[in-house]
ModelCIF file with pLDDT and N, C-alpha, C, O atoms, coordinates in Angstrom:
data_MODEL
#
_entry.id   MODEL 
#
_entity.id                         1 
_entity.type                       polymer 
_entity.pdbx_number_of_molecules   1 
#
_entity_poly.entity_id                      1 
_entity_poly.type                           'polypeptide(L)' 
_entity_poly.nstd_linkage                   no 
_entity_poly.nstd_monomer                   no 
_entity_poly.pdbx_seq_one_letter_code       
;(UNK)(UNK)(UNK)(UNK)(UNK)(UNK)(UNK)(UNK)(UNK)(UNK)(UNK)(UNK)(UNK)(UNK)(UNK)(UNK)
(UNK)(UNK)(UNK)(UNK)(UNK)(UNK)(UNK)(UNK)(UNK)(UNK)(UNK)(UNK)(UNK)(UNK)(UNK)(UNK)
(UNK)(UNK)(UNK)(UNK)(UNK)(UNK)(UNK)(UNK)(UNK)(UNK)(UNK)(UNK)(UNK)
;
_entity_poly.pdbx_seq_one_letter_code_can   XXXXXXXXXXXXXXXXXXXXXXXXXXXXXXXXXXXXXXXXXXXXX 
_entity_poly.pdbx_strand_id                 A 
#
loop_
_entity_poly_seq.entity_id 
_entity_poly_seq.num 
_entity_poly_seq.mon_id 
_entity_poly_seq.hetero 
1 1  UNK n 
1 2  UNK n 
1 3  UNK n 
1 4  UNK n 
1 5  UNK n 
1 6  UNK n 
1 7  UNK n 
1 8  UNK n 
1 9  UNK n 
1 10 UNK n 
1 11 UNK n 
1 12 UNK n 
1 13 UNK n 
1 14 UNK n 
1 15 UNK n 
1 16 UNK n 
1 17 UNK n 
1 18 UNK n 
1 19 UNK n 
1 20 UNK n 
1 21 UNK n 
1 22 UNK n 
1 23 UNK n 
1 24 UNK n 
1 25 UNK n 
1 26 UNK n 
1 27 UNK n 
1 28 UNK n 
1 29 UNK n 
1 30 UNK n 
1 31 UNK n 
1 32 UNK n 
1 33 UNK n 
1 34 UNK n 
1 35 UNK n 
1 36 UNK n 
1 37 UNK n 
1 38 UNK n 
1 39 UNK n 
1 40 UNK n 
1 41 UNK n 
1 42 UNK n 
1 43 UNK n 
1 44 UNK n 
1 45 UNK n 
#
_struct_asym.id          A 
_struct_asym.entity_id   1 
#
loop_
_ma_qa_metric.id 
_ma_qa_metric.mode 
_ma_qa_metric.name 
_ma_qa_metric.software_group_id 
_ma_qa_metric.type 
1 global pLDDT . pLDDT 
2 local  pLDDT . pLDDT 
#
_ma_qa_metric_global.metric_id      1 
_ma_qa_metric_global.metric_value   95.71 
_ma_qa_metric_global.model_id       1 
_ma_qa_metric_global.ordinal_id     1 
#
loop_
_ma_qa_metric_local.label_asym_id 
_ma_qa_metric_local.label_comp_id 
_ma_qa_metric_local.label_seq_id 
_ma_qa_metric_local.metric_id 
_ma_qa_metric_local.metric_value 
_ma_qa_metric_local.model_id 
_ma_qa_metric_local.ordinal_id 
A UNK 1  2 98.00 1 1  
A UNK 2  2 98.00 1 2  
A UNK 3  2 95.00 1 3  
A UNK 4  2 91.00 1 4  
A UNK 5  2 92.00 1 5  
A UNK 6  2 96.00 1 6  
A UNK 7  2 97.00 1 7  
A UNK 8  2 97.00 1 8  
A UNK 9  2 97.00 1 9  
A UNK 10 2 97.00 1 10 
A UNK 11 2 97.00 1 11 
A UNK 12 2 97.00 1 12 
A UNK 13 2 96.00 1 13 
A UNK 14 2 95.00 1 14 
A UNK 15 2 94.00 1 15 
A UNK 16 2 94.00 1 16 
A UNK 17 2 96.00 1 17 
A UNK 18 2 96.00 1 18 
A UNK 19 2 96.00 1 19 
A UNK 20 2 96.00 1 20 
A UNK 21 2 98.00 1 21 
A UNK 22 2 97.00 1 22 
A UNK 23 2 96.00 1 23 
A UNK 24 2 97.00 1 24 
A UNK 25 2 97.00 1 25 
A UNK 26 2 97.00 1 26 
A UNK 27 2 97.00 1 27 
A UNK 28 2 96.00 1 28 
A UNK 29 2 96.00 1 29 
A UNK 30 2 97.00 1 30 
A UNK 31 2 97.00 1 31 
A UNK 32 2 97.00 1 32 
A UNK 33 2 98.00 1 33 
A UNK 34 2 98.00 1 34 
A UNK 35 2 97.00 1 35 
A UNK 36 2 97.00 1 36 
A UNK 37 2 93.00 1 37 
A UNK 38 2 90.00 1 38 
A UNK 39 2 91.00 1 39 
A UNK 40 2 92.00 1 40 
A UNK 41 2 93.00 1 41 
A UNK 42 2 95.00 1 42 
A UNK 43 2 95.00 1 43 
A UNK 44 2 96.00 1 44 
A UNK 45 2 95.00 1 45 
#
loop_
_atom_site.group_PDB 
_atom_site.id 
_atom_site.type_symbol 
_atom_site.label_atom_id 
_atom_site.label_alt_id 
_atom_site.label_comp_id 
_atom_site.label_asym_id 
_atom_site.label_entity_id 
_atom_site.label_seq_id 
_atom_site.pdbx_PDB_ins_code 
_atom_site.Cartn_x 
_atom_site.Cartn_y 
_atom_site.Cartn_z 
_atom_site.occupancy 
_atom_site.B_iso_or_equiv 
_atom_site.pdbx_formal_charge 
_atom_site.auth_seq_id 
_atom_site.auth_comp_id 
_atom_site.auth_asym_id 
_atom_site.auth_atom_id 
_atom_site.pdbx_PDB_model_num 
ATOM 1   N N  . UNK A 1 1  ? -37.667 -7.033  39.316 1.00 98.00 ? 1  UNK A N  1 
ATOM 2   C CA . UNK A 1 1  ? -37.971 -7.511  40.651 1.00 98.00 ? 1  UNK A CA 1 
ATOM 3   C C  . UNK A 1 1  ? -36.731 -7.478  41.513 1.00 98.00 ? 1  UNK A C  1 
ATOM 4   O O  . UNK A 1 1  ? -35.587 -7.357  41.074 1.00 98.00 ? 1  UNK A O  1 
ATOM 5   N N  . UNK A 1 2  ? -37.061 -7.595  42.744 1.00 98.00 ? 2  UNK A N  1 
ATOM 6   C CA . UNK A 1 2  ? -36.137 -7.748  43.575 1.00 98.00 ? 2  UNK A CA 1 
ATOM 7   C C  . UNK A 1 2  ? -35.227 -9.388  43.953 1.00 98.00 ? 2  UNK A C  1 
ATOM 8   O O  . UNK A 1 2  ? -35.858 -10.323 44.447 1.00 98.00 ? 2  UNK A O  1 
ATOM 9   N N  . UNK A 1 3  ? -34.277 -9.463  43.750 1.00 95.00 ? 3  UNK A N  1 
ATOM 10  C CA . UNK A 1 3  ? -33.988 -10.938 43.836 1.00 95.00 ? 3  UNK A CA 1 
ATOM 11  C C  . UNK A 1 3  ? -33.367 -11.406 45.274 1.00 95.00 ? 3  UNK A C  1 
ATOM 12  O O  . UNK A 1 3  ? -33.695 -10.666 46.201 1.00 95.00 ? 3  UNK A O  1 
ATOM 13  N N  . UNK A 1 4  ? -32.539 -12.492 45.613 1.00 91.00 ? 4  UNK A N  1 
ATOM 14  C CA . UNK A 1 4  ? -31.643 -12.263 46.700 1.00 91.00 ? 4  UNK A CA 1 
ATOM 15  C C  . UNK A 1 4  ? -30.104 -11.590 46.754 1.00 91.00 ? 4  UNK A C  1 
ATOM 16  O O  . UNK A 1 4  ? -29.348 -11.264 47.668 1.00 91.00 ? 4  UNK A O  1 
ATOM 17  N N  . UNK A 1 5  ? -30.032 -11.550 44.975 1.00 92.00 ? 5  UNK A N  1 
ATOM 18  C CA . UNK A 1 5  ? -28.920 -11.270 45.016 1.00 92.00 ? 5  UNK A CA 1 
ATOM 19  C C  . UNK A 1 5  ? -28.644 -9.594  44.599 1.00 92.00 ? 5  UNK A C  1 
ATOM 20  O O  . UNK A 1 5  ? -27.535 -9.069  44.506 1.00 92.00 ? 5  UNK A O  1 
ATOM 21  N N  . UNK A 1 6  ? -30.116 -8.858  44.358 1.00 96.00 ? 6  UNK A N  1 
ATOM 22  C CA . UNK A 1 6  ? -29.933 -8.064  43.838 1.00 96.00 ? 6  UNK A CA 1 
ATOM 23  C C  . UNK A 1 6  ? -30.792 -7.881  42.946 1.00 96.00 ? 6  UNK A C  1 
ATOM 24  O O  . UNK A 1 6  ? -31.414 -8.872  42.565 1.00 96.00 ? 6  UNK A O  1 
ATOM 25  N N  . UNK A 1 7  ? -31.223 -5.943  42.062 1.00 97.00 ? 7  UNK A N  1 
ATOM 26  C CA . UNK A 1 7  ? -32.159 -6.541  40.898 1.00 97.00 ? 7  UNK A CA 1 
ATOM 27  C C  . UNK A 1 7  ? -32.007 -7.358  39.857 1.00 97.00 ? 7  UNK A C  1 
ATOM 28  O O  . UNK A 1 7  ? -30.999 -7.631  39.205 1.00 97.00 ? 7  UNK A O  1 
ATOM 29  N N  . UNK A 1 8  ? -33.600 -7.883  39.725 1.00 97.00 ? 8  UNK A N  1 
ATOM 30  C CA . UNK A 1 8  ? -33.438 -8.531  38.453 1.00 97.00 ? 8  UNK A CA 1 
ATOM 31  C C  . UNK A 1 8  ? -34.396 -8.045  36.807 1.00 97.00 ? 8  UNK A C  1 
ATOM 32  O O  . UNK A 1 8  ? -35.620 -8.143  36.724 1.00 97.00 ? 8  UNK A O  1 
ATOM 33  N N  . UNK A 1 9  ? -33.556 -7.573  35.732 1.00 97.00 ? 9  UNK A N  1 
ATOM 34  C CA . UNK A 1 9  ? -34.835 -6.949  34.706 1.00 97.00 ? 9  UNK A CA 1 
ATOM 35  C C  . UNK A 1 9  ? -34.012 -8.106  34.001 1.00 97.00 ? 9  UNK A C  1 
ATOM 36  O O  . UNK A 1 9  ? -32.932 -8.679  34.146 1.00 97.00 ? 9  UNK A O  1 
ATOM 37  N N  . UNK A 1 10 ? -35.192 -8.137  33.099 1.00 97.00 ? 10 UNK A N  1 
ATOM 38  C CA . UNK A 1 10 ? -35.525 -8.886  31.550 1.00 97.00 ? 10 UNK A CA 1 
ATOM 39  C C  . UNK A 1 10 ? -36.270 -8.068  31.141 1.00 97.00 ? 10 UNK A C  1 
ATOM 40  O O  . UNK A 1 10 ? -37.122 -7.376  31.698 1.00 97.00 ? 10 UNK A O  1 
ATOM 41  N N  . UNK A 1 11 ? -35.756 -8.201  29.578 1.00 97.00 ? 11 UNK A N  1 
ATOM 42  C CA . UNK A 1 11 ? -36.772 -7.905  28.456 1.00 97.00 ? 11 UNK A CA 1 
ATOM 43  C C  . UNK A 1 11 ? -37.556 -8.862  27.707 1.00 97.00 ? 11 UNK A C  1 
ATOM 44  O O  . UNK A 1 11 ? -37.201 -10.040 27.679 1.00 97.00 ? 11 UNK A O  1 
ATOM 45  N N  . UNK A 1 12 ? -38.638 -8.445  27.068 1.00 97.00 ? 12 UNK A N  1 
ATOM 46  C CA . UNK A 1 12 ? -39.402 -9.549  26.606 1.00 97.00 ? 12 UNK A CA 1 
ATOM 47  C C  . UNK A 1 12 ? -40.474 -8.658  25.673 1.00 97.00 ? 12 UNK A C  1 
ATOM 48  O O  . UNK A 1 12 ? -41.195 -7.756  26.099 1.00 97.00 ? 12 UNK A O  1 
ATOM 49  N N  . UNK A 1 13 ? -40.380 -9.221  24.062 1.00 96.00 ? 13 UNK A N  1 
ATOM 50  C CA . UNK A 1 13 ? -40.755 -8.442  22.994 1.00 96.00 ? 13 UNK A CA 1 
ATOM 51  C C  . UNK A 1 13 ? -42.540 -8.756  23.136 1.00 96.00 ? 13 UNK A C  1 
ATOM 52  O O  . UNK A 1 13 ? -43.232 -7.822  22.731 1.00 96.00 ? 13 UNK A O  1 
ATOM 53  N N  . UNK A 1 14 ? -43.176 -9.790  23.590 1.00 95.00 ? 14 UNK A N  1 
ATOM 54  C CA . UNK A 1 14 ? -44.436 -9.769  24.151 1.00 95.00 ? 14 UNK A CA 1 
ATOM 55  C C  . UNK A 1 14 ? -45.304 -9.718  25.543 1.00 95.00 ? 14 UNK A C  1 
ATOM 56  O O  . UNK A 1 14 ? -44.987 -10.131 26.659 1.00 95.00 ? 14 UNK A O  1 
ATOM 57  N N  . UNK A 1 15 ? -46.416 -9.120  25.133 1.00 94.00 ? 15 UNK A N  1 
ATOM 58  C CA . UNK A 1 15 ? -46.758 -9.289  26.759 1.00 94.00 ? 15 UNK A CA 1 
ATOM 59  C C  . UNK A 1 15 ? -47.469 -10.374 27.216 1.00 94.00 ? 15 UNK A C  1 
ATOM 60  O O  . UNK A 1 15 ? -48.338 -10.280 28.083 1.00 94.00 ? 15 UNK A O  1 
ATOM 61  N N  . UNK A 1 16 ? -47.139 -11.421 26.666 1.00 94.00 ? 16 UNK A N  1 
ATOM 62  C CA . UNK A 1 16 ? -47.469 -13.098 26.874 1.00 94.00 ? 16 UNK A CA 1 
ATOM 63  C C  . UNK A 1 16 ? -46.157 -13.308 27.349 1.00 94.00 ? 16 UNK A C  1 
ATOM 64  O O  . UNK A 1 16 ? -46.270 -13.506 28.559 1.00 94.00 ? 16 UNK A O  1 
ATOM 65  N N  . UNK A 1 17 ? -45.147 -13.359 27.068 1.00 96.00 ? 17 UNK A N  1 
ATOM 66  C CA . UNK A 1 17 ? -43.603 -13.871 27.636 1.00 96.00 ? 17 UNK A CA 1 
ATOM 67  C C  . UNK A 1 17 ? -43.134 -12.962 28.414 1.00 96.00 ? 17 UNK A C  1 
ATOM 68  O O  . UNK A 1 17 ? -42.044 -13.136 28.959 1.00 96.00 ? 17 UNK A O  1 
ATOM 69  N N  . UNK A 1 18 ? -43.909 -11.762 28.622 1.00 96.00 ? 18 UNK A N  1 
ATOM 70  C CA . UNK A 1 18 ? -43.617 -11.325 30.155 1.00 96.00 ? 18 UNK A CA 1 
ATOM 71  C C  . UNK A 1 18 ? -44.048 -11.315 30.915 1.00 96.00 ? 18 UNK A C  1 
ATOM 72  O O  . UNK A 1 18 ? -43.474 -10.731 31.834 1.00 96.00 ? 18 UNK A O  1 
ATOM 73  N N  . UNK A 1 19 ? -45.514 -11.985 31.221 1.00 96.00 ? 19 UNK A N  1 
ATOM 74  C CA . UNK A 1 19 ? -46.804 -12.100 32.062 1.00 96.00 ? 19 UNK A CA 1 
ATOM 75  C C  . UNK A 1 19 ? -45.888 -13.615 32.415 1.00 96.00 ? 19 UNK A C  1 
ATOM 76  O O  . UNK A 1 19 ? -45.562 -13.929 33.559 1.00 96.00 ? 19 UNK A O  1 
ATOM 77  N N  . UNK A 1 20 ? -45.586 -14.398 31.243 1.00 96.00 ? 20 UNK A N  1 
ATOM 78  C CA . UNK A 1 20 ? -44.801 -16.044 31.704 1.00 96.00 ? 20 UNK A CA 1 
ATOM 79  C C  . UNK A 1 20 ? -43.834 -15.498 32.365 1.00 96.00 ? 20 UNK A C  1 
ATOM 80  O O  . UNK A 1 20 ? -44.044 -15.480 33.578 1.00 96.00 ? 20 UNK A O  1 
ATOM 81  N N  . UNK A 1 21 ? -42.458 -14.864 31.896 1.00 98.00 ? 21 UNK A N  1 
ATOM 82  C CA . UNK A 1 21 ? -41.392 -14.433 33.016 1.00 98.00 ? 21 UNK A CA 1 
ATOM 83  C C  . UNK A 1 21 ? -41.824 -13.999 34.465 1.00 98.00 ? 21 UNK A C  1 
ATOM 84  O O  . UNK A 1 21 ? -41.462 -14.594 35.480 1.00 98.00 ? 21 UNK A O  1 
ATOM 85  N N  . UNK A 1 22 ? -42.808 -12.662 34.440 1.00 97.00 ? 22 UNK A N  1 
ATOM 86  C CA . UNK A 1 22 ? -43.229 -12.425 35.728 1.00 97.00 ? 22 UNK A CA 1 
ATOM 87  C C  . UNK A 1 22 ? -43.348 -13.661 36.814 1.00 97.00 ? 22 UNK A C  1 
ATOM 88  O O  . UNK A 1 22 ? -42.718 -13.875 37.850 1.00 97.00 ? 22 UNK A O  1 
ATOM 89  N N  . UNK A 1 23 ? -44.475 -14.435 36.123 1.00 96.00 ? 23 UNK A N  1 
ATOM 90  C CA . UNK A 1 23 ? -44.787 -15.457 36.921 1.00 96.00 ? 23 UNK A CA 1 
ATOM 91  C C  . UNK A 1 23 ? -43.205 -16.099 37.039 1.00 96.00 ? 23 UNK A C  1 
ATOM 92  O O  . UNK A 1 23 ? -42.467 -15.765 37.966 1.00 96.00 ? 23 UNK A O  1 
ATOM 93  N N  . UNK A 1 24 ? -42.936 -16.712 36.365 1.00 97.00 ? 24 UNK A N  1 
ATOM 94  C CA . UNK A 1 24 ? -41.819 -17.589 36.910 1.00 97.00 ? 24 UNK A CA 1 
ATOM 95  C C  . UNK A 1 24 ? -41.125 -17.086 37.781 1.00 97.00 ? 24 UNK A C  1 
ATOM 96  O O  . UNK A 1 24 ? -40.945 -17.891 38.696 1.00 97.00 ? 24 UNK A O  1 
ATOM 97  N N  . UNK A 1 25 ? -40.610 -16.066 37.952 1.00 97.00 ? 25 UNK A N  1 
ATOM 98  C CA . UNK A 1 25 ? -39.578 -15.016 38.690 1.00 97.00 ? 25 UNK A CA 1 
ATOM 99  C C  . UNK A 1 25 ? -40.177 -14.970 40.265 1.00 97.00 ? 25 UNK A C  1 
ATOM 100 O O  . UNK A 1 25 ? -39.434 -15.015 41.246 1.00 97.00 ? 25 UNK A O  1 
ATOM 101 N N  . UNK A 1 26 ? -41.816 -14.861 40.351 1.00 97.00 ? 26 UNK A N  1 
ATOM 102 C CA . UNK A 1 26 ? -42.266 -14.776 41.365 1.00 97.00 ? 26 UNK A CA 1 
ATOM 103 C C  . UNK A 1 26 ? -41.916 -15.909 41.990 1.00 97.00 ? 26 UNK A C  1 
ATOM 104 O O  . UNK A 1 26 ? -41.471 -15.980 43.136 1.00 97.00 ? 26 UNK A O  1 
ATOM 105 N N  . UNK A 1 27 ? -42.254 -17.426 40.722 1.00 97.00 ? 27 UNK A N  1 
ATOM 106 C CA . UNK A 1 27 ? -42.097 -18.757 42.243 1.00 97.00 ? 27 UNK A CA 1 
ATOM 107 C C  . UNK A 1 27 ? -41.044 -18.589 42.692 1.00 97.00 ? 27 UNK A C  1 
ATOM 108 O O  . UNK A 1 27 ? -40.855 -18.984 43.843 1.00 97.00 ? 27 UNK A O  1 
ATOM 109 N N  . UNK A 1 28 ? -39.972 -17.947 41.968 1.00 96.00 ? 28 UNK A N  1 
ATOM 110 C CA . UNK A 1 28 ? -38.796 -18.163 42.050 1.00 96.00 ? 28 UNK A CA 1 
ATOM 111 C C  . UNK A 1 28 ? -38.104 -17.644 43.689 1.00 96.00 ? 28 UNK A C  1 
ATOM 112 O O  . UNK A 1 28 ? -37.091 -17.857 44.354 1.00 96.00 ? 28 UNK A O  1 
ATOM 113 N N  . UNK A 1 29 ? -39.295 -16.899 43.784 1.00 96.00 ? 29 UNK A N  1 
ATOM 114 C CA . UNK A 1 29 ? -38.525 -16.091 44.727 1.00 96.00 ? 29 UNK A CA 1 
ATOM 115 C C  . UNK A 1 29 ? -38.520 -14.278 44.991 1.00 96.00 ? 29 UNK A C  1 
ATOM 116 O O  . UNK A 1 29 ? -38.352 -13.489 45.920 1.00 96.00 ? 29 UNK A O  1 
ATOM 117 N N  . UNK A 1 30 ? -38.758 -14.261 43.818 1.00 97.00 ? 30 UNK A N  1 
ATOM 118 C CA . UNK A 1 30 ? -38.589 -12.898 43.560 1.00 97.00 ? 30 UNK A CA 1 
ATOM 119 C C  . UNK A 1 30 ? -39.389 -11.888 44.392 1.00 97.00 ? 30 UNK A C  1 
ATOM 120 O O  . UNK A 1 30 ? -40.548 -12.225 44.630 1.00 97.00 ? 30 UNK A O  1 
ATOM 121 N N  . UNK A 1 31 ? -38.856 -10.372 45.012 1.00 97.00 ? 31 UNK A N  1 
ATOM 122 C CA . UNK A 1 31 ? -40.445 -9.577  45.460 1.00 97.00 ? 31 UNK A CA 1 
ATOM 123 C C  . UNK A 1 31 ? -40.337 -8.271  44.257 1.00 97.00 ? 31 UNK A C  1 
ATOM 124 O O  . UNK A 1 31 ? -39.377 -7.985  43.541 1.00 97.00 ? 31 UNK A O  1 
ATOM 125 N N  . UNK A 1 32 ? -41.565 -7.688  44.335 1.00 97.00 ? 32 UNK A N  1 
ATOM 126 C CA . UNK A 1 32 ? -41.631 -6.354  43.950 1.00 97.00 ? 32 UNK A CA 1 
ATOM 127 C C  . UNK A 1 32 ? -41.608 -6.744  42.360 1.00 97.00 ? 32 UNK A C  1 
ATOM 128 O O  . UNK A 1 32 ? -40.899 -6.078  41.606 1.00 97.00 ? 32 UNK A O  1 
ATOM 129 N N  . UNK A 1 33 ? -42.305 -7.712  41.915 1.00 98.00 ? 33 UNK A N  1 
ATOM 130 C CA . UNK A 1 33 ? -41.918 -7.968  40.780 1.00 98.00 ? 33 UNK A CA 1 
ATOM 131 C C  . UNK A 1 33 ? -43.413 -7.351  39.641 1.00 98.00 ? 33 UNK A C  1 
ATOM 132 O O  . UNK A 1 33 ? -44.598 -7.678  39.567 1.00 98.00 ? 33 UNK A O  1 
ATOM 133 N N  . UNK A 1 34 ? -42.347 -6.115  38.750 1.00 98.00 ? 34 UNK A N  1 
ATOM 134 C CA . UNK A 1 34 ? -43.893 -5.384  37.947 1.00 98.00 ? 34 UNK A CA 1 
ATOM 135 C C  . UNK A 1 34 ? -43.630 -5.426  36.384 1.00 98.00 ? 34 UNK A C  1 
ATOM 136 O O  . UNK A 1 34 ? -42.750 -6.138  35.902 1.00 98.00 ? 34 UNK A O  1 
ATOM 137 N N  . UNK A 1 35 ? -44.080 -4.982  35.972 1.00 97.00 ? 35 UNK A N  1 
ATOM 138 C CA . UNK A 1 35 ? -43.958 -5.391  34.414 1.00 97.00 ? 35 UNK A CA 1 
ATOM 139 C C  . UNK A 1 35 ? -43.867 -4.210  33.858 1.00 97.00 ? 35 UNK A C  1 
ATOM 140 O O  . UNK A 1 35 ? -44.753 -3.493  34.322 1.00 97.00 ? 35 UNK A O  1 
ATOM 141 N N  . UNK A 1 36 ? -43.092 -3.550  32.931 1.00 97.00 ? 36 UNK A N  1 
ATOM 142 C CA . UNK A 1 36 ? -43.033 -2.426  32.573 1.00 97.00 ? 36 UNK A CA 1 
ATOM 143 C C  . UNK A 1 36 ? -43.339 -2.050  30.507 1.00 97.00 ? 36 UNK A C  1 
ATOM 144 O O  . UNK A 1 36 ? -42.611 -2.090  29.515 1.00 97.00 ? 36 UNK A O  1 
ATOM 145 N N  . UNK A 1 37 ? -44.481 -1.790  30.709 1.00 93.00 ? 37 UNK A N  1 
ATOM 146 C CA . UNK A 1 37 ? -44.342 -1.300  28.973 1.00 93.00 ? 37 UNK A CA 1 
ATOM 147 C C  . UNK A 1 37 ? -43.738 -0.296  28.147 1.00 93.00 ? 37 UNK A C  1 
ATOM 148 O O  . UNK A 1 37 ? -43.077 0.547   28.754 1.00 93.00 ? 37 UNK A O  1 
ATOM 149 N N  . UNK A 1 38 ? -43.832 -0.170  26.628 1.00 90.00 ? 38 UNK A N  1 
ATOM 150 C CA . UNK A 1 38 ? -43.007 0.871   26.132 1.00 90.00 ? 38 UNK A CA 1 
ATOM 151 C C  . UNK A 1 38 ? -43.640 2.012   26.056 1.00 90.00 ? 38 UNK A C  1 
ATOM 152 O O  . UNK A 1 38 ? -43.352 2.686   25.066 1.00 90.00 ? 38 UNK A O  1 
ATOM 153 N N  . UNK A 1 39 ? -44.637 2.574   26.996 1.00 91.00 ? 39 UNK A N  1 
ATOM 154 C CA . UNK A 1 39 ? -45.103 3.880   27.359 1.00 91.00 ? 39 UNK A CA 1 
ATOM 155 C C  . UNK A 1 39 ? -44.667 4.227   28.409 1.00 91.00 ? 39 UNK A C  1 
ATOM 156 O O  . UNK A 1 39 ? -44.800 5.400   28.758 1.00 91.00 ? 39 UNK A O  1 
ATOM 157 N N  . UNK A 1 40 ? -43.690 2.825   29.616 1.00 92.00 ? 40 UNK A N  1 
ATOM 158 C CA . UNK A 1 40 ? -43.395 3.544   31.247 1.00 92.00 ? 40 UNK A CA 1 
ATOM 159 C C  . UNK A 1 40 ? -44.193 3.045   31.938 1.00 92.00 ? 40 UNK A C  1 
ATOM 160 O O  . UNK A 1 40 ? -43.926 3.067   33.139 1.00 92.00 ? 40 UNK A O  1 
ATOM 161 N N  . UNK A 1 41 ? -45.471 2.401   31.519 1.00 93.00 ? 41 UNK A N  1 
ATOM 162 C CA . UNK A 1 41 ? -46.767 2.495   32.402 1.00 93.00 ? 41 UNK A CA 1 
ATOM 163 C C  . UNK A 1 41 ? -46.219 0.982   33.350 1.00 93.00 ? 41 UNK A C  1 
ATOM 164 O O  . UNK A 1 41 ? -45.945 -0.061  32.756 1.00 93.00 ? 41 UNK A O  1 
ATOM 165 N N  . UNK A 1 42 ? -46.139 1.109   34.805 1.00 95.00 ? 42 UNK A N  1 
ATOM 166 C CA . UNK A 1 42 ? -45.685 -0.633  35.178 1.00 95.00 ? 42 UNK A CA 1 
ATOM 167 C C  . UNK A 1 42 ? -47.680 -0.976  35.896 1.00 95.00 ? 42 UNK A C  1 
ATOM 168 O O  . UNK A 1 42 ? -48.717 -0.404  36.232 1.00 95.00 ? 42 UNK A O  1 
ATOM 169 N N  . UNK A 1 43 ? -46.909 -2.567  35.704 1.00 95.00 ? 43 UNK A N  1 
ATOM 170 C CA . UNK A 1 43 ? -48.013 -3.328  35.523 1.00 95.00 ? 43 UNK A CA 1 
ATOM 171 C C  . UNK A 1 43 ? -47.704 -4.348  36.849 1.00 95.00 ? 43 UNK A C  1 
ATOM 172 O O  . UNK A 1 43 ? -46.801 -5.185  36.810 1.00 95.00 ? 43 UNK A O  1 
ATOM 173 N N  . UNK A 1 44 ? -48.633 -4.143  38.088 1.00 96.00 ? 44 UNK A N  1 
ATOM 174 C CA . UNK A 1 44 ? -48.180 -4.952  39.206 1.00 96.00 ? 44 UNK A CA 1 
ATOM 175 C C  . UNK A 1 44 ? -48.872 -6.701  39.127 1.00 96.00 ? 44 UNK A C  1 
ATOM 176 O O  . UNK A 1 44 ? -49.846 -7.019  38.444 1.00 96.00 ? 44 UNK A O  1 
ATOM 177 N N  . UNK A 1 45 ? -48.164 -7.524  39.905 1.00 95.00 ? 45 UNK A N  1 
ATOM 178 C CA . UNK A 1 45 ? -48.994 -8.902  39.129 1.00 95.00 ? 45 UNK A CA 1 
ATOM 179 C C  . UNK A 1 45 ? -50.789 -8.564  39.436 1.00 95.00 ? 45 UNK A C  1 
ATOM 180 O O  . UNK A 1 45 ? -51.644 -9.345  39.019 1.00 95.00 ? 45 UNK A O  1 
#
């Protein structure tokens, strides 16, 4: 995602704790925030 300070990635070995990161990142503030799997395929909220 996009932050204020700049991008922001995390990794995250499930797609339960990255559906939770996503979200959090969003209240946070965040824009443009997508989820990316290990095929490439991104995942918008």
């Amino acid at each position: 995602g996009q932050g204020l300070n700049g991008l922001v990635a995390v990794t995250c070995e499930t797609a339960a704790a990255a559906v939770e990161k996503a979200r959090a990142l969003i209240a946070d503030g965040v824009l443009d925030v997508l989820i990316a799997d290990a095929d490439g395929r991104q995942h918008p909220p």
